[in-house]
Protein backbone atom coordinates (compact mmCIF):
# COMPACT_ATOMS: atom_id res chain seq x y z
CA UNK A 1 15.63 -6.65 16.23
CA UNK A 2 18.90 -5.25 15.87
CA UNK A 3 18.83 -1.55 14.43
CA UNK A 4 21.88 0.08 12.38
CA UNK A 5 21.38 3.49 10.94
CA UNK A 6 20.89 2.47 7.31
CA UNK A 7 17.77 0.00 8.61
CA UNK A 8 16.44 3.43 10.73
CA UNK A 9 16.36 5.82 7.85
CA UNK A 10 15.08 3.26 5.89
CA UNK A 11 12.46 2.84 8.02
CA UNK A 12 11.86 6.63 9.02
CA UNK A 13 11.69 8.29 5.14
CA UNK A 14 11.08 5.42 3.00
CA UNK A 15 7.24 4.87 2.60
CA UNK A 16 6.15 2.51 -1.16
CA UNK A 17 5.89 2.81 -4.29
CA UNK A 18 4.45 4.97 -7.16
CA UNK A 19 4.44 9.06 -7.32
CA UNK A 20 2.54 11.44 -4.28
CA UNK A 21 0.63 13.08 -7.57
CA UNK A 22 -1.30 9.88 -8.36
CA UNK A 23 -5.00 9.66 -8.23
CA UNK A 24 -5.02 6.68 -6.15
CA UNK A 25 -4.19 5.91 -2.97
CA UNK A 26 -3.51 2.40 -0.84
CA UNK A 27 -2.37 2.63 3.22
CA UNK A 28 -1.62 -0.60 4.98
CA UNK A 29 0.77 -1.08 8.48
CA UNK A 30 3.77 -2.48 6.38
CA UNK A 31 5.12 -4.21 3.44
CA UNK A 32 5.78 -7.87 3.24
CA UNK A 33 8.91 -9.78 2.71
CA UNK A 34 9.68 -12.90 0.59
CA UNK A 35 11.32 -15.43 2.49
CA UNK A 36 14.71 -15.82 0.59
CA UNK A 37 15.38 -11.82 2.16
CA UNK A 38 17.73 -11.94 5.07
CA UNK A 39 16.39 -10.75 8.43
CA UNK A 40 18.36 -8.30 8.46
CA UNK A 41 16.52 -6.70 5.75
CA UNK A 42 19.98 -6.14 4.23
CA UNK A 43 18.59 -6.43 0.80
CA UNK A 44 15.72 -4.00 1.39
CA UNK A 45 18.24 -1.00 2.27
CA UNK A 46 20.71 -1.99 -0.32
CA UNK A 47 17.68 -1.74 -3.26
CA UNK A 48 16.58 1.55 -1.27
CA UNK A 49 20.28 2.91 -1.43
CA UNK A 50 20.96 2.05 -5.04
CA UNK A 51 17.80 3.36 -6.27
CA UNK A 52 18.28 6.57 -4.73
CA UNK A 53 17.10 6.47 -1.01
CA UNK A 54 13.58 8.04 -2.16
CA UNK A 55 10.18 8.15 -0.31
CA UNK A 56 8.72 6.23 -3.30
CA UNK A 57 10.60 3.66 -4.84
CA UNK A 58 9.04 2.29 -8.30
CA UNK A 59 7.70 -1.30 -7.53
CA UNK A 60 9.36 -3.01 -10.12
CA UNK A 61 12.30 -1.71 -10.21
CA UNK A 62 12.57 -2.44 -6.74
CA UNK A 63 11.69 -5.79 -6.80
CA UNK A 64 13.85 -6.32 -9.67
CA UNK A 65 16.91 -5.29 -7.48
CA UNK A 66 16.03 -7.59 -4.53
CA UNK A 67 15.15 -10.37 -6.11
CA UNK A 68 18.29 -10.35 -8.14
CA UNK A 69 20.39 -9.95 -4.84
CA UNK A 70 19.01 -13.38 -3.43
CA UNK A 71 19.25 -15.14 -6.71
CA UNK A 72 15.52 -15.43 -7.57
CA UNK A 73 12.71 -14.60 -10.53
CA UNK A 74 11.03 -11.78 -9.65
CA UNK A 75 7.27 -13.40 -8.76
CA UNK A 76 5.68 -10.13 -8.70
CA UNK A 77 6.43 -8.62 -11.96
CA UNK A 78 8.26 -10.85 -14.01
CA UNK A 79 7.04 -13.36 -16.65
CA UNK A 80 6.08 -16.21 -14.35
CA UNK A 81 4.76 -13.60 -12.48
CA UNK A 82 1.17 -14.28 -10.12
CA UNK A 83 -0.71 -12.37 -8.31
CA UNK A 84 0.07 -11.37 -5.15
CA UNK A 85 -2.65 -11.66 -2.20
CA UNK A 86 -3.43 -8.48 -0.89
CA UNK A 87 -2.78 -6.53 -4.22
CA UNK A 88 -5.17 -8.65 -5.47
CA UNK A 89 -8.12 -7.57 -3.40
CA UNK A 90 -7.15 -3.73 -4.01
CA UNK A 91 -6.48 -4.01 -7.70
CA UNK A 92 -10.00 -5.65 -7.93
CA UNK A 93 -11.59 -1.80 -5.74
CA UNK A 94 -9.59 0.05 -8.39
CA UNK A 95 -10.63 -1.88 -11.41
CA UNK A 96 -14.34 -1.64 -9.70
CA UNK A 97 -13.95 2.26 -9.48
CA UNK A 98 -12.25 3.10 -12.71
CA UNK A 99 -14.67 0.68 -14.51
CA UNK A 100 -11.95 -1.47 -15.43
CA UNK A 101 -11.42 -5.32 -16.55
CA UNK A 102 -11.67 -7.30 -13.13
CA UNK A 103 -10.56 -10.63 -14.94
CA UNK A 104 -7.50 -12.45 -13.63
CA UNK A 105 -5.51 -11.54 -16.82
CA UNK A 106 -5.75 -8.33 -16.83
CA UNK A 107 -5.22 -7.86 -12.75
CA UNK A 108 -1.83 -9.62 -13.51
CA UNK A 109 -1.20 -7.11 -16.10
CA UNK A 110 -1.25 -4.09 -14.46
CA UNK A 111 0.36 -5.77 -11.33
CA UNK A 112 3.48 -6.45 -12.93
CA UNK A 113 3.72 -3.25 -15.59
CA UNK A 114 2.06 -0.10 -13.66
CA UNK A 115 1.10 -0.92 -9.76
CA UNK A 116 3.15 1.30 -8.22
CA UNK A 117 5.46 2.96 -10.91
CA UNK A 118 6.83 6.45 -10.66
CA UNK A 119 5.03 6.90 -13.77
CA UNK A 120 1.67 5.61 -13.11
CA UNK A 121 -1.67 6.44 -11.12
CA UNK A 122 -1.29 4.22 -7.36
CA UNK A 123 0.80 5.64 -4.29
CA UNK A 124 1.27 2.34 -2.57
CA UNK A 125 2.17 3.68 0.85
CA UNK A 126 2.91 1.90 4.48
CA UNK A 127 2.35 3.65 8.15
CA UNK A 128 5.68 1.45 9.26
CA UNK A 129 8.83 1.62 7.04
CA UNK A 130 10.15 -1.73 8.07
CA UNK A 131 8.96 -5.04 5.69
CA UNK A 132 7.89 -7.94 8.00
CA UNK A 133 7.43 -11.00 6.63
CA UNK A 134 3.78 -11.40 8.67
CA UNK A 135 1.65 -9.06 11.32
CA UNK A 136 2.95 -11.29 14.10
CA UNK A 137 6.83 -11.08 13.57
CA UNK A 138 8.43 -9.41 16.58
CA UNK A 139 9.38 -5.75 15.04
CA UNK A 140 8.99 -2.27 16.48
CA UNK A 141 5.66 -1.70 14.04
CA UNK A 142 5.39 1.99 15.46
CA UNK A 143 8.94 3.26 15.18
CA UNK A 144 8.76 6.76 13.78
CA UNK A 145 4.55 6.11 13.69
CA UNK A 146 3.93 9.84 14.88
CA UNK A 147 5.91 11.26 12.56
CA UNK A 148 5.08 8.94 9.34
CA UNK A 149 1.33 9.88 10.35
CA UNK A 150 1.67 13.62 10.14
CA UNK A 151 4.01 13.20 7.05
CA UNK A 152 1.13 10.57 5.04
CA UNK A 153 -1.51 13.21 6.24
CA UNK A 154 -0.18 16.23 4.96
CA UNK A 155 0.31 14.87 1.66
CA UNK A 156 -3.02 14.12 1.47
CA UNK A 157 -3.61 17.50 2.21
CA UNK A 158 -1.36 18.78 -0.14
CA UNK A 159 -1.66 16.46 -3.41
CA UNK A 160 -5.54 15.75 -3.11
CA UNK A 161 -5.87 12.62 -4.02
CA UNK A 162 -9.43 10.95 -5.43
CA UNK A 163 -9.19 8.37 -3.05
CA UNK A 164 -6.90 6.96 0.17
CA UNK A 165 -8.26 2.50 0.89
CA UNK A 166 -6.75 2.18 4.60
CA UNK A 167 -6.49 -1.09 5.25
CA UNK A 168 -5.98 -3.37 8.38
CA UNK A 169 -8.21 -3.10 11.23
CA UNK A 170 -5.65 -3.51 13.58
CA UNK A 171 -4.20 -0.15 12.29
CA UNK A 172 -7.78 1.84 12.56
CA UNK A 173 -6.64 3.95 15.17
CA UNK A 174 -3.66 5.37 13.44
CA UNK A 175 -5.79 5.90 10.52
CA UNK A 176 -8.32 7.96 12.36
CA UNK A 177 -5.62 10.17 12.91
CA UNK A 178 -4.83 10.93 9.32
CA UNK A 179 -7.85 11.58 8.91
CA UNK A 180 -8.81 13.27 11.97
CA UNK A 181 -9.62 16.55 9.88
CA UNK A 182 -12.46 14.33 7.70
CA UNK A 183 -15.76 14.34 7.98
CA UNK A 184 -17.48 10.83 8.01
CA UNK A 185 -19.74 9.71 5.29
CA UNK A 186 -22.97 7.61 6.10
CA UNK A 187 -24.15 5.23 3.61
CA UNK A 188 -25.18 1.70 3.65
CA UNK A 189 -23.85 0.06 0.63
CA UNK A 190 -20.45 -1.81 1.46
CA UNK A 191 -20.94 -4.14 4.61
CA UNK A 192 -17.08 -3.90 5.87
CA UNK A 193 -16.18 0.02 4.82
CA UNK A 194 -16.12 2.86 6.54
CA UNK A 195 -15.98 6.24 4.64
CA UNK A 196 -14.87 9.63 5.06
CA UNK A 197 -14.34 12.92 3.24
CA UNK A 198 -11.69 14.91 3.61
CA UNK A 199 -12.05 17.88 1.18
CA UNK A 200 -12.07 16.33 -2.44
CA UNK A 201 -10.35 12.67 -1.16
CA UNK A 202 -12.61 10.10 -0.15
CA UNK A 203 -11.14 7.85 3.15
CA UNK A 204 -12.17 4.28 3.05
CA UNK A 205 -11.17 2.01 6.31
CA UNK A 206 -11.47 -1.25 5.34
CA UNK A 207 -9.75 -4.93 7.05
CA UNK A 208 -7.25 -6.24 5.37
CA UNK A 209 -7.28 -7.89 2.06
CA UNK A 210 -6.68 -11.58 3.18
CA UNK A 211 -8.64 -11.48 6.20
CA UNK A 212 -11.54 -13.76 7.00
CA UNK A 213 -15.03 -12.41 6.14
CA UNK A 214 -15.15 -9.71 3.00
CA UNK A 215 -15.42 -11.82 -0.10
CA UNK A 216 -14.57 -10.81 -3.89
CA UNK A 217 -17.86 -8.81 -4.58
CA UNK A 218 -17.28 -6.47 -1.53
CA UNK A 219 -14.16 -5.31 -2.49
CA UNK A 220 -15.82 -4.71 -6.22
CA UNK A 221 -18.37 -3.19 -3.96
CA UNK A 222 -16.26 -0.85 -2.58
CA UNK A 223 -14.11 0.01 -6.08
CA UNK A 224 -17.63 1.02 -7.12
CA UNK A 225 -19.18 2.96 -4.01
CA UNK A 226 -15.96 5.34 -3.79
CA UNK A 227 -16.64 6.02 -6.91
CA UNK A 228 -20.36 7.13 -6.19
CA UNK A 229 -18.87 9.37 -3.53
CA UNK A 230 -16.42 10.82 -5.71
């Protein structure tokens, strides 16, 4: 994968969406693509650079810009908008924990006006800066992975969040380092899960949304355990 500078600082200080102060947290190994982007994830760093180069971007407004730069409706957040996969899953733990509607409707709703917004309550974060468009493209996943761990770790430190869902079990071991200063929490009540405790923040390691196994009612499951633990 060819590597200019823009692409590297992209993929070195650029981590999501939403605000550090939000209550709710959600850590996977990288952001998808759509398939109209170029490879060069050209698009990508020109949205980043327009909107300002930030950690956090807000997801709409981001989505807005690249979509309009290949010439396509934004699926995400506009009116023909669906749900996306993987949010899907997670929006169902956070309706679970807040005691929110879990109906398709409503999912959609808060996907396309306040996942992810500077002004609402997720951090949608990523360990690797650079979007792939699937877990088996050939792209340096780890580049700046040391430093992007300390970084996601002492934020969690610092801003206290209620809770952090790491997702992706093929990224388990870099999430055991952020949260190598938790304690872990033994309980028996979500099958997949694994908790921790790291001051006031509860740690849940969980696979990844669209992987084979954890159905619908375990990710409501978890939604609703974190919030026991809370």
């Amino acid at each position: 994968m060819q590597m200019n500078d823009d692409l590297r600082a992209m993929a070195r200080h650029r981590y999501g969406y939403g605000c550090w102060n939000a209550p709710y947290w959600f850590l996977g190994l990288e952001e998808g693509m759509d398939r109209g982007e170029s490879e060069d994830r050209s698009e990508r760093i020109a949205a980043w650079r327009y909107l300002g180069s930030r950690e956090l971007d807000d997801c709409q407004k981001f989505h807005d810009r690249i979509f309009a730069l290949i010439k396509k409706k934004n699926g995400l957040h506009g009116d023909d908008a669906i749900l996306q996969r993987t949010w899907r899953k997670l929006l169902l733990a956070l309706m679970a924990f807040s005691s929110g509607p879990p109906d398709e409707a409503s999912l959609l709703g808060y996907q396309r006006k306040q996942w992810g917004c500077h002004s609402g309550e997720t951090c949608l974060i990523e360990l690797s800066g650079l979007a792939a468009r699937g877990v088996n493209e050939d792209i340096p996943h780890d580049l700046f992975q040391k430093e992007r761990i300390e970084f996601i770790s002492a934020k969690i430190d610092e801003r206290h969040p209620a809770f952090v869902i790491m997702y992706g079990k093929r990224s388990h071991g870099a999430y055991r380092k952020i949260a190598e200063k938790a304690k872990a929490v033994k309980i028996e009540e979500s099958p997949f899960a694994e908790f921790l405790k790291c001051g006031s923040t509860i740690l849940a390691l969980t696979p990844h949304p669209v992987s084979w196994g954890p159905t619908v009612e375990d990710w409501k499951e978890l939604g609703r355990t974190i919030r026991r633990l809370a």
